[in-house]
N, C-alpha and C. Protein backbone atom coordinates (compact mmCIF):
# COMPACT_ATOMS: atom_id res chain seq x y z
N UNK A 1 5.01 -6.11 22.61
CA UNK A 1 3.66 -5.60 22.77
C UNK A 1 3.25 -4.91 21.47
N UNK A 2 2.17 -5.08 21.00
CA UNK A 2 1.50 -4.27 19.98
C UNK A 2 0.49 -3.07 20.30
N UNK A 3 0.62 -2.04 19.21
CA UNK A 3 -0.42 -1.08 20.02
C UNK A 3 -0.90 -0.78 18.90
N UNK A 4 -2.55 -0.43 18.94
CA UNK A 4 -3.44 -0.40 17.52
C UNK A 4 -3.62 1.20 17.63
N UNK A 5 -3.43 2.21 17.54
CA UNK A 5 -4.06 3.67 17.75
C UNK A 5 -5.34 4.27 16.50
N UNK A 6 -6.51 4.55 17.16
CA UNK A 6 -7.29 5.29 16.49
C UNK A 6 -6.81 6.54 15.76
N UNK A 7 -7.32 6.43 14.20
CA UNK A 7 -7.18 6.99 13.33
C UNK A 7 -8.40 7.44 12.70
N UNK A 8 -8.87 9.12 12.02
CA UNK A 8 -9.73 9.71 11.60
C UNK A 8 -9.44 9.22 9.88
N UNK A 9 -10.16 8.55 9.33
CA UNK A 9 -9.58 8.91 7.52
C UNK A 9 -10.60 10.19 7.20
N UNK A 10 -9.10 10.64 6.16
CA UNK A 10 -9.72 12.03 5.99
C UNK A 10 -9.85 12.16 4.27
N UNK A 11 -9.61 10.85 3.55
CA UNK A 11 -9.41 10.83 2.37
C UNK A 11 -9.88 9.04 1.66
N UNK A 12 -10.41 8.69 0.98
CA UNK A 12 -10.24 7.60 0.38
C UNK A 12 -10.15 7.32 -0.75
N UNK A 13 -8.86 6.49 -1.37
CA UNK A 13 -7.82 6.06 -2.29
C UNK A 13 -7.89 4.69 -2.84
N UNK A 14 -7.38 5.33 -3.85
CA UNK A 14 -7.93 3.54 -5.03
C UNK A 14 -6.86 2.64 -3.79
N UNK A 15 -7.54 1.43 -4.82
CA UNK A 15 -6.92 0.20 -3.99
C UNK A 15 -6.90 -0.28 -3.00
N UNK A 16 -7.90 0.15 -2.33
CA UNK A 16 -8.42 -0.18 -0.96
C UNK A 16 -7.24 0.93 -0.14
N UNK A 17 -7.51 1.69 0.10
CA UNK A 17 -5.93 2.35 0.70
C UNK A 17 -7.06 4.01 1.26
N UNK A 18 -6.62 4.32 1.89
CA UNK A 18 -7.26 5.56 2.58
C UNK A 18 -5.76 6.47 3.37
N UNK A 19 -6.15 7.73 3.19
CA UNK A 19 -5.01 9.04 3.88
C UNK A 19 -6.16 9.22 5.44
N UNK A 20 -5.53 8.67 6.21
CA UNK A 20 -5.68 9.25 7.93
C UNK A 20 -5.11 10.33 8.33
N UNK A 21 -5.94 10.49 9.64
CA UNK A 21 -4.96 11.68 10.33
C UNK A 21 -5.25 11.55 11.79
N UNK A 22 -3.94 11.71 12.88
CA UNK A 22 -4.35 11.82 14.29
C UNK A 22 -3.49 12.97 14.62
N UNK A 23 -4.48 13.56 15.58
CA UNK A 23 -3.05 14.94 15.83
C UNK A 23 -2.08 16.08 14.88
N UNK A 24 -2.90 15.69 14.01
CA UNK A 24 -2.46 16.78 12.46
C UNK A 24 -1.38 16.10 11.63
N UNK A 25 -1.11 14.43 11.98
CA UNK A 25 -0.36 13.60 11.22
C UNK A 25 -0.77 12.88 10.18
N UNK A 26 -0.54 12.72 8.93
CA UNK A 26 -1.12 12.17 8.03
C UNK A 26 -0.27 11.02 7.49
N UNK A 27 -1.24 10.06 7.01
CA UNK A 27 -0.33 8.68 6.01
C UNK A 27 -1.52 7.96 5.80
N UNK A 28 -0.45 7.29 4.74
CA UNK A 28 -1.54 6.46 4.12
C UNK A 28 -1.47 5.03 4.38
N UNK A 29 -3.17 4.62 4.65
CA UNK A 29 -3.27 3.05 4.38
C UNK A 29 -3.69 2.16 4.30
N UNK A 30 -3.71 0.90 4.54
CA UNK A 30 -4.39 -0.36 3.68
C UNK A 30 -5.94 -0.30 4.86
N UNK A 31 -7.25 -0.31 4.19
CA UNK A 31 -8.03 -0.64 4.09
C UNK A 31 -8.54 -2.26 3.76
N UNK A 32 -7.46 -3.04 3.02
CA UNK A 32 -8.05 -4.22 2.80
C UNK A 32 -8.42 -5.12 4.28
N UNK A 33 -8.15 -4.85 5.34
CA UNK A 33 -9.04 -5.83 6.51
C UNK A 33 -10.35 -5.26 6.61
N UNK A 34 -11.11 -4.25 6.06
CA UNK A 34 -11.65 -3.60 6.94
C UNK A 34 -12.96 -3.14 5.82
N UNK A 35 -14.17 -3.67 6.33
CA UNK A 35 -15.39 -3.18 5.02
C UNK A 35 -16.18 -1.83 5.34
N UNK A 36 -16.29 -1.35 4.38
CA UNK A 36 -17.71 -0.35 4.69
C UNK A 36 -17.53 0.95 5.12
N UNK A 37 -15.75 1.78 5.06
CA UNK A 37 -15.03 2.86 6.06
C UNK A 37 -15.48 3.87 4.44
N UNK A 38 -16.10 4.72 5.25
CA UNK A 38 -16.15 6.26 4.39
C UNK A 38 -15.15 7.27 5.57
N UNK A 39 -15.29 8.65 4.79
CA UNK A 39 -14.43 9.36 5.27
C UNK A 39 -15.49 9.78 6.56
N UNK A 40 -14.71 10.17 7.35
CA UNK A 40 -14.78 10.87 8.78
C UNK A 40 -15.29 9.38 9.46
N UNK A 41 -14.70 8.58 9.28
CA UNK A 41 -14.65 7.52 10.21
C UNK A 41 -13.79 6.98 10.62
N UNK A 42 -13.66 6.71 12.09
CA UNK A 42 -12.73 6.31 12.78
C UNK A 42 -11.93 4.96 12.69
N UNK A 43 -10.70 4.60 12.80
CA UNK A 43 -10.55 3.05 12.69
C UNK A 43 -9.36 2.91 13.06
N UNK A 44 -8.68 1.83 14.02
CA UNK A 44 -7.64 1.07 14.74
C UNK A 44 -6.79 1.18 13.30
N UNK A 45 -5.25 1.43 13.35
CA UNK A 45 -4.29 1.44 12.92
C UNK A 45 -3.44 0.71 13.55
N UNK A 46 -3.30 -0.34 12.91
CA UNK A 46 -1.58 -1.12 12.96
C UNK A 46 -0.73 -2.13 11.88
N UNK A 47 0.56 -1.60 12.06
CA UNK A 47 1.10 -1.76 11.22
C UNK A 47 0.72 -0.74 9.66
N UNK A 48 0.35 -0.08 9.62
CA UNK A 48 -0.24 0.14 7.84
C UNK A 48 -1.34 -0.23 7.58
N UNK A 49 -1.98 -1.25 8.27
CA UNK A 49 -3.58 -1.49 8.01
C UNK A 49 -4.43 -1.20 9.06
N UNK A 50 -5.82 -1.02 8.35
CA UNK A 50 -7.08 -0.48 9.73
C UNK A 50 -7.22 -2.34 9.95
N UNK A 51 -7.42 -2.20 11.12
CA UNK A 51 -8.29 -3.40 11.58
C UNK A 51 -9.33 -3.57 12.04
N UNK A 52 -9.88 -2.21 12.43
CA UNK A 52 -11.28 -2.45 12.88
C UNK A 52 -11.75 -0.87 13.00
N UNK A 53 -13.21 -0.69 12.72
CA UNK A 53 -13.95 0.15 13.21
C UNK A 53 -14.02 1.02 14.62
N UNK A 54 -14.18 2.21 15.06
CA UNK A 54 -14.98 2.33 16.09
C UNK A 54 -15.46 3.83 16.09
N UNK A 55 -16.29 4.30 17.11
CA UNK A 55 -17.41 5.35 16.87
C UNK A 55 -16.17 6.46 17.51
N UNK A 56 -16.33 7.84 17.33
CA UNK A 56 -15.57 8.80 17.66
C UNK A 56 -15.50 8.73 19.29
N UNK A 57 -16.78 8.69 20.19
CA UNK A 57 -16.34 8.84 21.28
C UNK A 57 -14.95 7.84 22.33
N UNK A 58 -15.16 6.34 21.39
CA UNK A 58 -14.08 5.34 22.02
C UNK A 58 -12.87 5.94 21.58
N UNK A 59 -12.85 6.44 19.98
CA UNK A 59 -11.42 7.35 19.61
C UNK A 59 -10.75 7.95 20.68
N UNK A 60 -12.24 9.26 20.69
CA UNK A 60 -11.84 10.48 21.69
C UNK A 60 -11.03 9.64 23.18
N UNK A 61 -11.70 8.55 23.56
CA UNK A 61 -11.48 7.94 25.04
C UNK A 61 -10.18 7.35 25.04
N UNK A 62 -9.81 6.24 23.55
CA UNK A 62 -8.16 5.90 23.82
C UNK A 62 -7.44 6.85 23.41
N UNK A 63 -7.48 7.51 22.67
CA UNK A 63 -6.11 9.07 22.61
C UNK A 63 -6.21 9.74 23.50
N UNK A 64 -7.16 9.74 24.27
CA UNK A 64 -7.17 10.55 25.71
C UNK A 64 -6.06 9.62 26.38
N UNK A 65 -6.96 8.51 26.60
CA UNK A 65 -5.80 7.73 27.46
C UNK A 65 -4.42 7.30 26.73
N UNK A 66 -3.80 7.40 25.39
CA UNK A 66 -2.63 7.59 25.68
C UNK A 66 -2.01 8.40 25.41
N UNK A 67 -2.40 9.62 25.75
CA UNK A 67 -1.86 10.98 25.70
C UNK A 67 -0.96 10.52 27.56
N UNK A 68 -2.33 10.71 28.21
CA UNK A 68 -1.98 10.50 29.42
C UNK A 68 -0.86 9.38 29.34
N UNK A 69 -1.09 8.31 29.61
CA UNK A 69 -0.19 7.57 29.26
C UNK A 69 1.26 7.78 29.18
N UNK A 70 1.57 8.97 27.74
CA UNK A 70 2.72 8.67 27.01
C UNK A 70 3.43 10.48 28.22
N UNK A 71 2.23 11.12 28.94
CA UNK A 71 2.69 12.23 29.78
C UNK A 71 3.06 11.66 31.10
N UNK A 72 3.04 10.33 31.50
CA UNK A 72 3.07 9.71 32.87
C UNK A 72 4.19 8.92 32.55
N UNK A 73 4.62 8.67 31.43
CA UNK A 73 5.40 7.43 31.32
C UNK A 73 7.14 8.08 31.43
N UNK A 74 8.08 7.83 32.42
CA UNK A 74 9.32 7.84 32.43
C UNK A 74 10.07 7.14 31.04
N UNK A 75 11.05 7.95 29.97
CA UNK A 75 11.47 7.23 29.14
C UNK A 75 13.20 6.93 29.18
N UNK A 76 13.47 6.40 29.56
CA UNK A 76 14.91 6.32 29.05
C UNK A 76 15.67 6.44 27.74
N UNK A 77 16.64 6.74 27.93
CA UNK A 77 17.91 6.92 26.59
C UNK A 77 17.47 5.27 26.51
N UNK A 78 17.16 5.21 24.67
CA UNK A 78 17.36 4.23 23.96
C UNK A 78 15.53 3.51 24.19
N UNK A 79 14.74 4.78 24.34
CA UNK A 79 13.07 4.65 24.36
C UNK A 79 12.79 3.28 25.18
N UNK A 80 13.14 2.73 25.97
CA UNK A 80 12.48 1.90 27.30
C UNK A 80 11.97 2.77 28.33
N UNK A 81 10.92 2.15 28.87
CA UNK A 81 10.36 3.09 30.17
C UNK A 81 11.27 2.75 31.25
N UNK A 82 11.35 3.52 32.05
CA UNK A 82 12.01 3.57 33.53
C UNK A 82 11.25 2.10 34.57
């Protein structure tokens, strides 16, 4: 399974490359899928690259939901869910 998580960039860097942040975590990264991102805009993270756009409130709505999510989810030794 793949999972894309919304990311705030809080910085933008030569080379197509931008510094994000979710939850007071920061890193850096590839911008090359992705046109037109200034700072305080939101965008899908995976792998190291944005893949897509979206407006703060869908942000606010999937980190909501996998907060919940990751507080509902049983984990086992060796990170599989129950």
């Amino acid at each position: 399974m793949c999972l894309a998580m919304p990311v705030e960039v809080i910085e933008l860097l030569p080379g197509q490359c931008a510094r994000v942040s979710v939850d007071g975590v920061t890193r850096e990264i590839s911008l090359a899928l992705v046109d037109d991102v200034a700072v305080g805009d939101f965008v899908l993270l995976h792998v190291g690259f944005a893949i897509g756009k979206l407006d703060r409130e869908e942000a606010d709505a999937t980190l909501r939901d996998l907060a919940a999510l990751a507080e509902s989810a049983e984990i086992r030794p060796g990170g599989t869910a129950a």
